[in-house]
PDB file of N, CA and C in Angstrom:
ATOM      1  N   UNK A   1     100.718 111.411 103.538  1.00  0.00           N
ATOM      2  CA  UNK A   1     101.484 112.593 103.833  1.00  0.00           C
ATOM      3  C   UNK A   1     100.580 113.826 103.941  1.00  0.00           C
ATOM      4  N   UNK A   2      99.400 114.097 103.151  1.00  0.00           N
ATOM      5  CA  UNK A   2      98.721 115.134 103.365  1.00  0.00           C
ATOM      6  C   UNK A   2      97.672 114.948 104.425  1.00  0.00           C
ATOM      7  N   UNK A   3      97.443 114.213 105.165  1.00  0.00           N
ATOM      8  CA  UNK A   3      96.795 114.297 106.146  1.00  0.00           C
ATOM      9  C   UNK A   3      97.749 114.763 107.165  1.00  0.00           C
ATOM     10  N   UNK A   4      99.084 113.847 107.577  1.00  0.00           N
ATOM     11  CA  UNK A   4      99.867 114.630 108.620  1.00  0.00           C
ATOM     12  C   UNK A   4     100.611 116.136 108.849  1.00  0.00           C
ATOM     13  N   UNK A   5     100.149 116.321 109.602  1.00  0.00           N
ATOM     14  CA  UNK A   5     100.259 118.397 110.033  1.00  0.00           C
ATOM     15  C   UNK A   5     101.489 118.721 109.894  1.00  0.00           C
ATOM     16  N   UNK A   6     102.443 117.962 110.197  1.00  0.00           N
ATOM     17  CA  UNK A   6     104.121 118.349 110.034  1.00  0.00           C
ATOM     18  C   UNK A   6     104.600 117.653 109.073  1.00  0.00           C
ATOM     19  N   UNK A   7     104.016 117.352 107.636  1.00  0.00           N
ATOM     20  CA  UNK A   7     104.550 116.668 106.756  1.00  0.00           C
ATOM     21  C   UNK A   7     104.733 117.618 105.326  1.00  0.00           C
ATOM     22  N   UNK A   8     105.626 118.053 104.923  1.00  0.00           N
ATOM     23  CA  UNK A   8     105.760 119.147 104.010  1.00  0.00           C
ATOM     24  C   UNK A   8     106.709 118.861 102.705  1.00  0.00           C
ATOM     25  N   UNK A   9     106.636 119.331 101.556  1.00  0.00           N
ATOM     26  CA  UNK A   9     107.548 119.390 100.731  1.00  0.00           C
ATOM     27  C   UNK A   9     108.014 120.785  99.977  1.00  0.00           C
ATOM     28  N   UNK A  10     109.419 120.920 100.108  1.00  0.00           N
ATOM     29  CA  UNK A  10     109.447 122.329  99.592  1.00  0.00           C
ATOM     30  C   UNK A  10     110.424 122.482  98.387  1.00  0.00           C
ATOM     31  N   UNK A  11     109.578 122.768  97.251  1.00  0.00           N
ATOM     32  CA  UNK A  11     109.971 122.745  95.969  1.00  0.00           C
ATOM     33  C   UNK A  11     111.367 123.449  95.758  1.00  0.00           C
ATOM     34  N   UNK A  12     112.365 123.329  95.078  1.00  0.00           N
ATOM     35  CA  UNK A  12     113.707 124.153  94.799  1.00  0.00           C
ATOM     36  C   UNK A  12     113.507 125.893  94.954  1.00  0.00           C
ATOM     37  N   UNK A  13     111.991 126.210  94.669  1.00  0.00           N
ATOM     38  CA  UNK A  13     111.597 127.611  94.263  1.00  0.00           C
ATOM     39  C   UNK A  13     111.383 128.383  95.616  1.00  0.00           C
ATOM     40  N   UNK A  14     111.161 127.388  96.856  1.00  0.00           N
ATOM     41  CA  UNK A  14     110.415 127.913  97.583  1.00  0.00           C
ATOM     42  C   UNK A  14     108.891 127.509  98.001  1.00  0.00           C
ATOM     43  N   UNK A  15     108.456 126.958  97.228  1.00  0.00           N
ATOM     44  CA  UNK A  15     107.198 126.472  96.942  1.00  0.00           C
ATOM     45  C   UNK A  15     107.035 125.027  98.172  1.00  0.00           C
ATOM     46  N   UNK A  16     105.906 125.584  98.387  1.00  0.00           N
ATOM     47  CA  UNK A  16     105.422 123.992  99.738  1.00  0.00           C
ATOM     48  C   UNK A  16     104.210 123.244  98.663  1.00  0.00           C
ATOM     49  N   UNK A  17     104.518 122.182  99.104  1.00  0.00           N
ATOM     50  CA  UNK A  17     103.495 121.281  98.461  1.00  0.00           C
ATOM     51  C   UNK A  17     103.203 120.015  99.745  1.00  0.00           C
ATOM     52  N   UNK A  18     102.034 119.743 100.230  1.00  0.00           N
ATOM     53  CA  UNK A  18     101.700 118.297 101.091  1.00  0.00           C
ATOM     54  C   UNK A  18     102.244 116.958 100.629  1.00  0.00           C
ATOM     55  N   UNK A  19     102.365 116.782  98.712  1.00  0.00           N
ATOM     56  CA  UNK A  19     102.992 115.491  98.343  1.00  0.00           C
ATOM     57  C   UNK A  19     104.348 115.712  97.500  1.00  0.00           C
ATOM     58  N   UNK A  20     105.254 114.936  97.242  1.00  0.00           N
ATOM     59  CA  UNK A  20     106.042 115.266  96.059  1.00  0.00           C
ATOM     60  C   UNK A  20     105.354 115.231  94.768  1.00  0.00           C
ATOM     61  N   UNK A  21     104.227 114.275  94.538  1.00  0.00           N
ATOM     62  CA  UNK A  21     104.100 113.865  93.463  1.00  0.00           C
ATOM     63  C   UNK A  21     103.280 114.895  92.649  1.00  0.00           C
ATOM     64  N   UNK A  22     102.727 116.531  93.856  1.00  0.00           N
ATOM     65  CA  UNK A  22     102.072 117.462  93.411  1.00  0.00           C
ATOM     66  C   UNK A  22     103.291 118.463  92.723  1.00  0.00           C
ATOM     67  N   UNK A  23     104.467 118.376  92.974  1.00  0.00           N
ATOM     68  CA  UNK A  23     105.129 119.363  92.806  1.00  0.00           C
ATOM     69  C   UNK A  23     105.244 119.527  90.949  1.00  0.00           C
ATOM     70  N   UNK A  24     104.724 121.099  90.243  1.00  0.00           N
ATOM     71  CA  UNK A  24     104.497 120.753  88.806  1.00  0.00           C
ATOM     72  C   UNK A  24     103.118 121.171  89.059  1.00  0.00           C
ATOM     73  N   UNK A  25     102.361 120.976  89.732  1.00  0.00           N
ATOM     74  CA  UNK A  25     101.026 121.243  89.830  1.00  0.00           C
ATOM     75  C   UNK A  25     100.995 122.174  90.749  1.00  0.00           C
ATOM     76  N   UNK A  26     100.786 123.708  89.786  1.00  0.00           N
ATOM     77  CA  UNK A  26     100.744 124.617  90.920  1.00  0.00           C
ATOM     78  C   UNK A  26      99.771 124.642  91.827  1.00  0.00           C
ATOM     79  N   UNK A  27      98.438 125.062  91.253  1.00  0.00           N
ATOM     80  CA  UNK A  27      97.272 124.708  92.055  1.00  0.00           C
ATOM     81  C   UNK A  27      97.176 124.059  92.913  1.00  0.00           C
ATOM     82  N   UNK A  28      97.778 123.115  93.278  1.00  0.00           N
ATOM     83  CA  UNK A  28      98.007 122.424  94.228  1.00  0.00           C
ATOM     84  C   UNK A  28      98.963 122.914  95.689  1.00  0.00           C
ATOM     85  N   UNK A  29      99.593 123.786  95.054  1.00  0.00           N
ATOM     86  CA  UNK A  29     100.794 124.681  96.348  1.00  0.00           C
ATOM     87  C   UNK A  29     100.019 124.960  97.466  1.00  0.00           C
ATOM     88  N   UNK A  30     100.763 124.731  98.581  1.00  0.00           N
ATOM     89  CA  UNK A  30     100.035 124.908  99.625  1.00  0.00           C
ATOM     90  C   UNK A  30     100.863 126.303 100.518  1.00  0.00           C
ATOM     91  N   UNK A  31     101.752 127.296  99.633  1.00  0.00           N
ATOM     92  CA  UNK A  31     102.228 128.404 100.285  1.00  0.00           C
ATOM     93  C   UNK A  31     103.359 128.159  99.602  1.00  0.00           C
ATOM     94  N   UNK A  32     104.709 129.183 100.274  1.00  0.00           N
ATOM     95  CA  UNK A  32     105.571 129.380 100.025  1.00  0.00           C
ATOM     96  C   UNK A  32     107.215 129.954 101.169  1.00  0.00           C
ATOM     97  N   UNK A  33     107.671 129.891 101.202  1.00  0.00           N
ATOM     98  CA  UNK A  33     108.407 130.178 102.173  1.00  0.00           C
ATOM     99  C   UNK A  33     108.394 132.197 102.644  1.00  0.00           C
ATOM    100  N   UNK A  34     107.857 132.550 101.734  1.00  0.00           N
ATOM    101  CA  UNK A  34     108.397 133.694 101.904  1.00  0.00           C
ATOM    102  C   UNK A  34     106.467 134.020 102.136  1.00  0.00           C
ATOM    103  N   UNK A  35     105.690 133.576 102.036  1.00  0.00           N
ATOM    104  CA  UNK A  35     103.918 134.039 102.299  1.00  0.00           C
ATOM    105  C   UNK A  35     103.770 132.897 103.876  1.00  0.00           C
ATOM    106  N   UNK A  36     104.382 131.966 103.499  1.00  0.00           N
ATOM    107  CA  UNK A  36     104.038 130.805 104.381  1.00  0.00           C
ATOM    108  C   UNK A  36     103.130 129.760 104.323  1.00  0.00           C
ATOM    109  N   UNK A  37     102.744 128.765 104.833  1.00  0.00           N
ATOM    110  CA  UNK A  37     101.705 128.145 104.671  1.00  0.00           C
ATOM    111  C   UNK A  37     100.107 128.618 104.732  1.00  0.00           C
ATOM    112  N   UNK A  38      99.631 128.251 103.465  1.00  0.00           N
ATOM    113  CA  UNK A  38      97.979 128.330 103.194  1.00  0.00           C
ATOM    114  C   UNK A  38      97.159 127.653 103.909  1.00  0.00           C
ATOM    115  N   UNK A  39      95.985 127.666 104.518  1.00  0.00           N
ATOM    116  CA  UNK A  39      95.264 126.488 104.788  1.00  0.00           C
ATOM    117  C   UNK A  39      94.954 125.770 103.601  1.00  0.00           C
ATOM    118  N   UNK A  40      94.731 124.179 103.420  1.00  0.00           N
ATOM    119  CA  UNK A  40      94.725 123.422 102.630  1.00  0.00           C
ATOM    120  C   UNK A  40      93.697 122.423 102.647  1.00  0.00           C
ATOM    121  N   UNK A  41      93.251 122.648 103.855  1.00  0.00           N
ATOM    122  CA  UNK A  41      91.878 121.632 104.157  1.00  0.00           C
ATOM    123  C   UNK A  41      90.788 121.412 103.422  1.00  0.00           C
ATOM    124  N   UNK A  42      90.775 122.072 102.384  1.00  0.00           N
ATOM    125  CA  UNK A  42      89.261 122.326 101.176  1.00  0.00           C
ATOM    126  C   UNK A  42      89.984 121.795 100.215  1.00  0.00           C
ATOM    127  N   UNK A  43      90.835 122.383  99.924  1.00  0.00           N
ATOM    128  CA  UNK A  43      91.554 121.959  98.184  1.00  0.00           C
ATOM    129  C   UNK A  43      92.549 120.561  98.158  1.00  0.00           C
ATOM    130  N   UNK A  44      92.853 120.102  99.224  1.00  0.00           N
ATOM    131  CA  UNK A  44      93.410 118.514  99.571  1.00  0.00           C
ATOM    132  C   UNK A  44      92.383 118.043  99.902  1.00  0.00           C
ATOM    133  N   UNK A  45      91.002 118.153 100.326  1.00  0.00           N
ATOM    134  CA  UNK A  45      90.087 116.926 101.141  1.00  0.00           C
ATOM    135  C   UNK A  45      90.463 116.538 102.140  1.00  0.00           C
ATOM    136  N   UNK A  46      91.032 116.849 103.339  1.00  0.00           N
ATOM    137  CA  UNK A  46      91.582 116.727 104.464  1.00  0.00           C
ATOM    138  C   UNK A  46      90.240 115.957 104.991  1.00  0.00           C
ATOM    139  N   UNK A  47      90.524 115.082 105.637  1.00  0.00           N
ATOM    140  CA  UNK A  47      89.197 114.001 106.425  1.00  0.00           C
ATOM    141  C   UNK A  47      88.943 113.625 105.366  1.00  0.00           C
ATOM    142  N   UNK A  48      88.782 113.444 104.322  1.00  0.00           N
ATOM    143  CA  UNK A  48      87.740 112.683 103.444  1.00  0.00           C
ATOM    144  C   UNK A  48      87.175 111.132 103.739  1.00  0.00           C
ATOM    145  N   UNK A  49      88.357 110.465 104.392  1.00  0.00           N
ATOM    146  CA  UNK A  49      88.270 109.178 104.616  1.00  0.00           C
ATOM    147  C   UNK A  49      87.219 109.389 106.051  1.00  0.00           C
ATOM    148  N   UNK A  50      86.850 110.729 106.177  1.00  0.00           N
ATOM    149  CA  UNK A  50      86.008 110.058 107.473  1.00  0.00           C
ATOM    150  C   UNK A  50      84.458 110.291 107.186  1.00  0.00           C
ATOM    151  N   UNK A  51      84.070 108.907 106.498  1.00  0.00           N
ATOM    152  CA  UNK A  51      83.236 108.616 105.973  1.00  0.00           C
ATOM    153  C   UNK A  51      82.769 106.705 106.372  1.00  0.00           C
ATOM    154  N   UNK A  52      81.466 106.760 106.682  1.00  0.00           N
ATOM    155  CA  UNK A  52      81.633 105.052 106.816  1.00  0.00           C
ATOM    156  C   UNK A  52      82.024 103.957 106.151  1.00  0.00           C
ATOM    157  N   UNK A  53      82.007 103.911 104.779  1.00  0.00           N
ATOM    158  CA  UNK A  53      83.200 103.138 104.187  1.00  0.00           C
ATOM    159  C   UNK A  53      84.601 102.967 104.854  1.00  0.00           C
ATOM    160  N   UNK A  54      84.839 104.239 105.049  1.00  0.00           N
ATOM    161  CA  UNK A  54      86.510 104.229 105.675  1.00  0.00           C
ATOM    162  C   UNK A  54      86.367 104.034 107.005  1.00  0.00           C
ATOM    163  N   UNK A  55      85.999 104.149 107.516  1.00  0.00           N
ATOM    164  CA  UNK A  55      85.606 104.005 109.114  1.00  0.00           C
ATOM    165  C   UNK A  55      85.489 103.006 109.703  1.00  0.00           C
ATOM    166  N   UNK A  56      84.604 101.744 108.768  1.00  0.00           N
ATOM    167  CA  UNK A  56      84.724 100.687 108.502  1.00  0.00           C
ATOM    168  C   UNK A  56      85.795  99.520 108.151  1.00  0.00           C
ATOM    169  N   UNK A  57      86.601 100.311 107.823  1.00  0.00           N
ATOM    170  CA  UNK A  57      87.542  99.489 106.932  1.00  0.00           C
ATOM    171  C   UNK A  57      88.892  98.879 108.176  1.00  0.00           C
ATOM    172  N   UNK A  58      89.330  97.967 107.571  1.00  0.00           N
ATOM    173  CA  UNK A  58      90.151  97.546 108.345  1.00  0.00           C
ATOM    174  C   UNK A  58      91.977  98.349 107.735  1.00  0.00           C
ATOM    175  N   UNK A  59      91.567  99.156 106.760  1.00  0.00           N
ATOM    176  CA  UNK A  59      92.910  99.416 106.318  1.00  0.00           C
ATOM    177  C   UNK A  59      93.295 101.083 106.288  1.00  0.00           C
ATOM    178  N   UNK A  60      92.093 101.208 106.970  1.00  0.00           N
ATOM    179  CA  UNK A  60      92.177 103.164 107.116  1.00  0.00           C
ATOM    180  C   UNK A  60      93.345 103.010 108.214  1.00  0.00           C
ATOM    181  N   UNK A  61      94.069 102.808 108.815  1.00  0.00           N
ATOM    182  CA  UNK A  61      95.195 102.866 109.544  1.00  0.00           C
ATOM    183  C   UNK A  61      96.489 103.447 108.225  1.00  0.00           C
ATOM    184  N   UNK A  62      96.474 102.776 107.218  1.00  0.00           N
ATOM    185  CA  UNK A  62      97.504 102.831 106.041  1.00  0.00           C
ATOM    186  C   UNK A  62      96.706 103.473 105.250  1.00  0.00           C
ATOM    187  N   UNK A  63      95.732 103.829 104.855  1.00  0.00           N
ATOM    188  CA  UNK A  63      95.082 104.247 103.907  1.00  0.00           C
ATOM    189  C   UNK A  63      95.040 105.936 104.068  1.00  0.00           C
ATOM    190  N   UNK A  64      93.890 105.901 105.276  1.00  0.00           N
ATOM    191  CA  UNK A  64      93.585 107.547 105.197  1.00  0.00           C
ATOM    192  C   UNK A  64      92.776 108.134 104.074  1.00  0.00           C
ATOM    193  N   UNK A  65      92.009 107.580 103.067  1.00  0.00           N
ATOM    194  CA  UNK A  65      91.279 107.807 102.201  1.00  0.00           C
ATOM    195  C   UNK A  65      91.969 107.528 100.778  1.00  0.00           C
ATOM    196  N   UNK A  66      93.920 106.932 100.721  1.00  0.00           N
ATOM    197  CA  UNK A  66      94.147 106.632  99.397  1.00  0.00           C
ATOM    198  C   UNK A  66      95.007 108.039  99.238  1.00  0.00           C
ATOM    199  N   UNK A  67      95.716 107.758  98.349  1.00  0.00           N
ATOM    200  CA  UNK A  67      96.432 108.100  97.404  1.00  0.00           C
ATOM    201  C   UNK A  67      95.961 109.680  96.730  1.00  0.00           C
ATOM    202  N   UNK A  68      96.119 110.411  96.970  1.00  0.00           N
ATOM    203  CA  UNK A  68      95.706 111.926  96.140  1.00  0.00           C
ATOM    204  C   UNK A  68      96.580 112.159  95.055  1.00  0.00           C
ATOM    205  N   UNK A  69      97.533 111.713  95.131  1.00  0.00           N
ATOM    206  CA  UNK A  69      97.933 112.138  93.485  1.00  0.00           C
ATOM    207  C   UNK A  69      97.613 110.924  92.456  1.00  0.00           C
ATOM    208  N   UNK A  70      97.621 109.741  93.011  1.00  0.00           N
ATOM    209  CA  UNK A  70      96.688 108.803  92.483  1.00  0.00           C
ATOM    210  C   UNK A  70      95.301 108.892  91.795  1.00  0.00           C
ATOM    211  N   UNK A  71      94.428 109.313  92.726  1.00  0.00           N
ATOM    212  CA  UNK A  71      93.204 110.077  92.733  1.00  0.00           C
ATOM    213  C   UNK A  71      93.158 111.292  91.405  1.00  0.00           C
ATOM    214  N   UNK A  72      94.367 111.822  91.566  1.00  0.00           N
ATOM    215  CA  UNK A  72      94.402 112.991  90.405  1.00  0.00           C
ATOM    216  C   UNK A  72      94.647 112.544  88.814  1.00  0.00           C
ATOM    217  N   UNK A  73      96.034 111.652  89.378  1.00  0.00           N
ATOM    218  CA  UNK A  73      96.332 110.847  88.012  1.00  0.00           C
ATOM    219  C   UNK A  73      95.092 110.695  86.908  1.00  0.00           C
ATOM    220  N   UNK A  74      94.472 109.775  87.718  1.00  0.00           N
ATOM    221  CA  UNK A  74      92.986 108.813  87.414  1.00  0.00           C
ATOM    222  C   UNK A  74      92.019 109.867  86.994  1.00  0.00           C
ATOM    223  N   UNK A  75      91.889 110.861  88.306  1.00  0.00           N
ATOM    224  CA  UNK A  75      90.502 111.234  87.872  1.00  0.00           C
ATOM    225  C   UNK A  75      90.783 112.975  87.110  1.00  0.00           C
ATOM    226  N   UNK A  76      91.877 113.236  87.619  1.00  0.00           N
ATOM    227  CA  UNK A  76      91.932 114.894  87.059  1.00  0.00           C
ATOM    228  C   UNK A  76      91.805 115.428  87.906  1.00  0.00           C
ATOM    229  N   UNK A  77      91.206 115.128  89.183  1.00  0.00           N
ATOM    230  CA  UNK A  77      90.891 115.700  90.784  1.00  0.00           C
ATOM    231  C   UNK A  77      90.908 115.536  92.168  1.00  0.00           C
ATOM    232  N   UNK A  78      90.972 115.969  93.138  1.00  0.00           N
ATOM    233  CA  UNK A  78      91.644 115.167  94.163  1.00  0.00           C
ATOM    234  C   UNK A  78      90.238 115.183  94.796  1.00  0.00           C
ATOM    235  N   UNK A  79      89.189 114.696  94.483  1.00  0.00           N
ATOM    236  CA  UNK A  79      87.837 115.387  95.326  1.00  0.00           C
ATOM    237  C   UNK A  79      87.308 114.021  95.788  1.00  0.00           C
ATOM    238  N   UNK A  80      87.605 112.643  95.701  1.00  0.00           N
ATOM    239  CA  UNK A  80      87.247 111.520  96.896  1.00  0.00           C
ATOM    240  C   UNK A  80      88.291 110.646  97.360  1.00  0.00           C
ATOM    241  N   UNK A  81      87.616 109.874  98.042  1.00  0.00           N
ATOM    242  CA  UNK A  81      88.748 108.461  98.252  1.00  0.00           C
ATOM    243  C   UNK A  81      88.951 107.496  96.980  1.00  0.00           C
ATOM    244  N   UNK A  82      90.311 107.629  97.412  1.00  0.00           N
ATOM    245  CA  UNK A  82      91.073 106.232  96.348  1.00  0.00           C
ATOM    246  C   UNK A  82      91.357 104.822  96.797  1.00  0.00           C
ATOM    247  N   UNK A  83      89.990 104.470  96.981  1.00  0.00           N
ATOM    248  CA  UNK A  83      89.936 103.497  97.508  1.00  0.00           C
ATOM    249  C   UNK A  83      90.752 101.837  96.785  1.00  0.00           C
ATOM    250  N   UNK A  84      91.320 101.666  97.473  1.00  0.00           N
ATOM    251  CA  UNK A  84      92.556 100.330  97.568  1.00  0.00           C
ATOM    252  C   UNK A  84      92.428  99.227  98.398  1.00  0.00           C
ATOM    253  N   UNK A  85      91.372  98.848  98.621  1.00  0.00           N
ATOM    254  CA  UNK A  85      90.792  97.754  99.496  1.00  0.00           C
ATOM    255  C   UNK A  85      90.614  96.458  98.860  1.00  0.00           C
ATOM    256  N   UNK A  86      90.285  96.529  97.467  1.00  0.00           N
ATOM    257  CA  UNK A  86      90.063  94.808  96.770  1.00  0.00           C
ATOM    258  C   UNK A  86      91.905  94.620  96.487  1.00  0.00           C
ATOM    259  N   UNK A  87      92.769  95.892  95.847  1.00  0.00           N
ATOM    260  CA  UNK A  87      94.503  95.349  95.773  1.00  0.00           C
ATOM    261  C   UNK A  87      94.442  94.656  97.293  1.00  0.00           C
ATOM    262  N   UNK A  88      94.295  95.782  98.373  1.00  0.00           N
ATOM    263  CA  UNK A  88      95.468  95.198  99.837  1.00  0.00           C
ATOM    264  C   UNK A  88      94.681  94.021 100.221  1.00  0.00           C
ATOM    265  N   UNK A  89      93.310  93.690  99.790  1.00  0.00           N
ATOM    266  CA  UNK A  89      92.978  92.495 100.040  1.00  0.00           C
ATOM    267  C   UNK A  89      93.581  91.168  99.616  1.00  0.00           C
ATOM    268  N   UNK A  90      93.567  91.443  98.027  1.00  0.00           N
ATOM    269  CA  UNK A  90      94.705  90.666  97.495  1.00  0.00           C
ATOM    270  C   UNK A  90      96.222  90.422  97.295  1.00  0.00           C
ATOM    271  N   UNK A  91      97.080  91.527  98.025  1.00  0.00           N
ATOM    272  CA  UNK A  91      98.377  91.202  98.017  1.00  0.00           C
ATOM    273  C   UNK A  91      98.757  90.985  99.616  1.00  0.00           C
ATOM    274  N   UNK A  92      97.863  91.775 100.521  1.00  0.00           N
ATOM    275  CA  UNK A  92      98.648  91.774 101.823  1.00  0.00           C
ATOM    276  C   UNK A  92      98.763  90.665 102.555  1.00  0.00           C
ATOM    277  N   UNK A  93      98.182  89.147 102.549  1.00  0.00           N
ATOM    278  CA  UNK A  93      98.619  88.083 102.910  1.00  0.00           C
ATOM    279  C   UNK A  93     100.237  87.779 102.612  1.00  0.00           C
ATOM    280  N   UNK A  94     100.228  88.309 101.185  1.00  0.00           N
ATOM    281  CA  UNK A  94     102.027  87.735 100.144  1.00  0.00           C
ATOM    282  C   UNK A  94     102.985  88.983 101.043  1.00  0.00           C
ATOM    283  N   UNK A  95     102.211  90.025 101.002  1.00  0.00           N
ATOM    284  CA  UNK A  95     103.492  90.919 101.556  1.00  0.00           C
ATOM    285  C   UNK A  95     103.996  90.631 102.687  1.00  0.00           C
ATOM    286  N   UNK A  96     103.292  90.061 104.015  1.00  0.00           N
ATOM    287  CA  UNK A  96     103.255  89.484 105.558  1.00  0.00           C
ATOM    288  C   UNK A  96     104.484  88.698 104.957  1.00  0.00           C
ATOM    289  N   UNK A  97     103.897  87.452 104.002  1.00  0.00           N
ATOM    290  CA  UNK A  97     104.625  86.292 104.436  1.00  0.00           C
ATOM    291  C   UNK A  97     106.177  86.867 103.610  1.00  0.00           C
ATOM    292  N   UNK A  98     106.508  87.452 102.733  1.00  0.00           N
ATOM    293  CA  UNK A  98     107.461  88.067 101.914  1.00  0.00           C
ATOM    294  C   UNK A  98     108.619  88.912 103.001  1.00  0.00           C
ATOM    295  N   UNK A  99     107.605  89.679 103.823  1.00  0.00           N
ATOM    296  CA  UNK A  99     108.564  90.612 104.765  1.00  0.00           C
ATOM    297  C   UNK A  99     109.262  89.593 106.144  1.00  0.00           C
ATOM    298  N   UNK A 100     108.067  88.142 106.425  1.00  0.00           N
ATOM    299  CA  UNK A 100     108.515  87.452 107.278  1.00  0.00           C
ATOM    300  C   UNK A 100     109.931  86.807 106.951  1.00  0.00           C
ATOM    301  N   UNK A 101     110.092  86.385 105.348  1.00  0.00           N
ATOM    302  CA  UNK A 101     110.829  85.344 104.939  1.00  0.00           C
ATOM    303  C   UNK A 101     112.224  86.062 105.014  1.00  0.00           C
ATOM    304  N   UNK A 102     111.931  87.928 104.647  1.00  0.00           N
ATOM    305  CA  UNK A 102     113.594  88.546 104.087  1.00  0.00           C
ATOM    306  C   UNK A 102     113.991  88.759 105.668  1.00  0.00           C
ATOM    307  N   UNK A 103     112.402  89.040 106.810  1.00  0.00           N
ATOM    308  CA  UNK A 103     113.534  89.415 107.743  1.00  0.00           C
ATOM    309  C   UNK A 103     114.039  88.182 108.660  1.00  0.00           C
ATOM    310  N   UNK A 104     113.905  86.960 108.784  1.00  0.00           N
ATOM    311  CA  UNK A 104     114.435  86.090 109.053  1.00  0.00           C
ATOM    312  C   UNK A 104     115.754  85.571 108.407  1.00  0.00           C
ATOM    313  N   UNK A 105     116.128  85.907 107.167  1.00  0.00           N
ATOM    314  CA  UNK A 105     117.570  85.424 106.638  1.00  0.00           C
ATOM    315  C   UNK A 105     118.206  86.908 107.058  1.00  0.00           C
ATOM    316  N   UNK A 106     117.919  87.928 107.391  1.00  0.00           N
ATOM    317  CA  UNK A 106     118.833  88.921 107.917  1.00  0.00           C
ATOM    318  C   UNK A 106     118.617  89.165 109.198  1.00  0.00           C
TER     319      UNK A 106
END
């Protein structure tokens, strides 16, 4: 969500945030309805994933560098990639065959 340009969340207050899961974390606000939107490209890491690891990867399509409030959870900061490549290695065969099986009985 914080990589895409028209993807927004706007807190009860007024308050914009790029994720839900930032909302609570002011520092993180990316404007307000009544100032408008901030640029955010420094304090989200916007591109981060464009790096050769990610570039590389077969899962930067879904990825985009990972998870930022993830990233925060974990680290206290949103300042690299949250990289998720050994999980989707290991579940995304089960999820294919899981999504094949439910959408064939419906």
């Amino acid at each position: 969500m914080i990589e895409l340009k028209d993807n927004i969340v706007v807190n009860y207050d007024g308050t914009f945030y790029k994720c839900p899961g930032f909302i609570g974390h002011p520092e993180l606000s990316v404007g307000n309805l009544k100032s408008g939107l901030e640029d955010y490209s420094v304090s989200h890491n916007l591109e981060i994933w464009k790096k050769e690891e990610c570039l590389d990867c077969e899962y930067l399509p879904i990825c985009f560098g990972g998870c930022r409030y993830m990233k925060l959870m974990r680290d206290g900061k949103i300042d690299g990639v949250d990289c998720r490549k050994a999980y989707l290695d290991a579940v995304l065969e089960d999820c294919i065959k899981q999504e094949i099986k439910y959408n064939l009985v419906s």
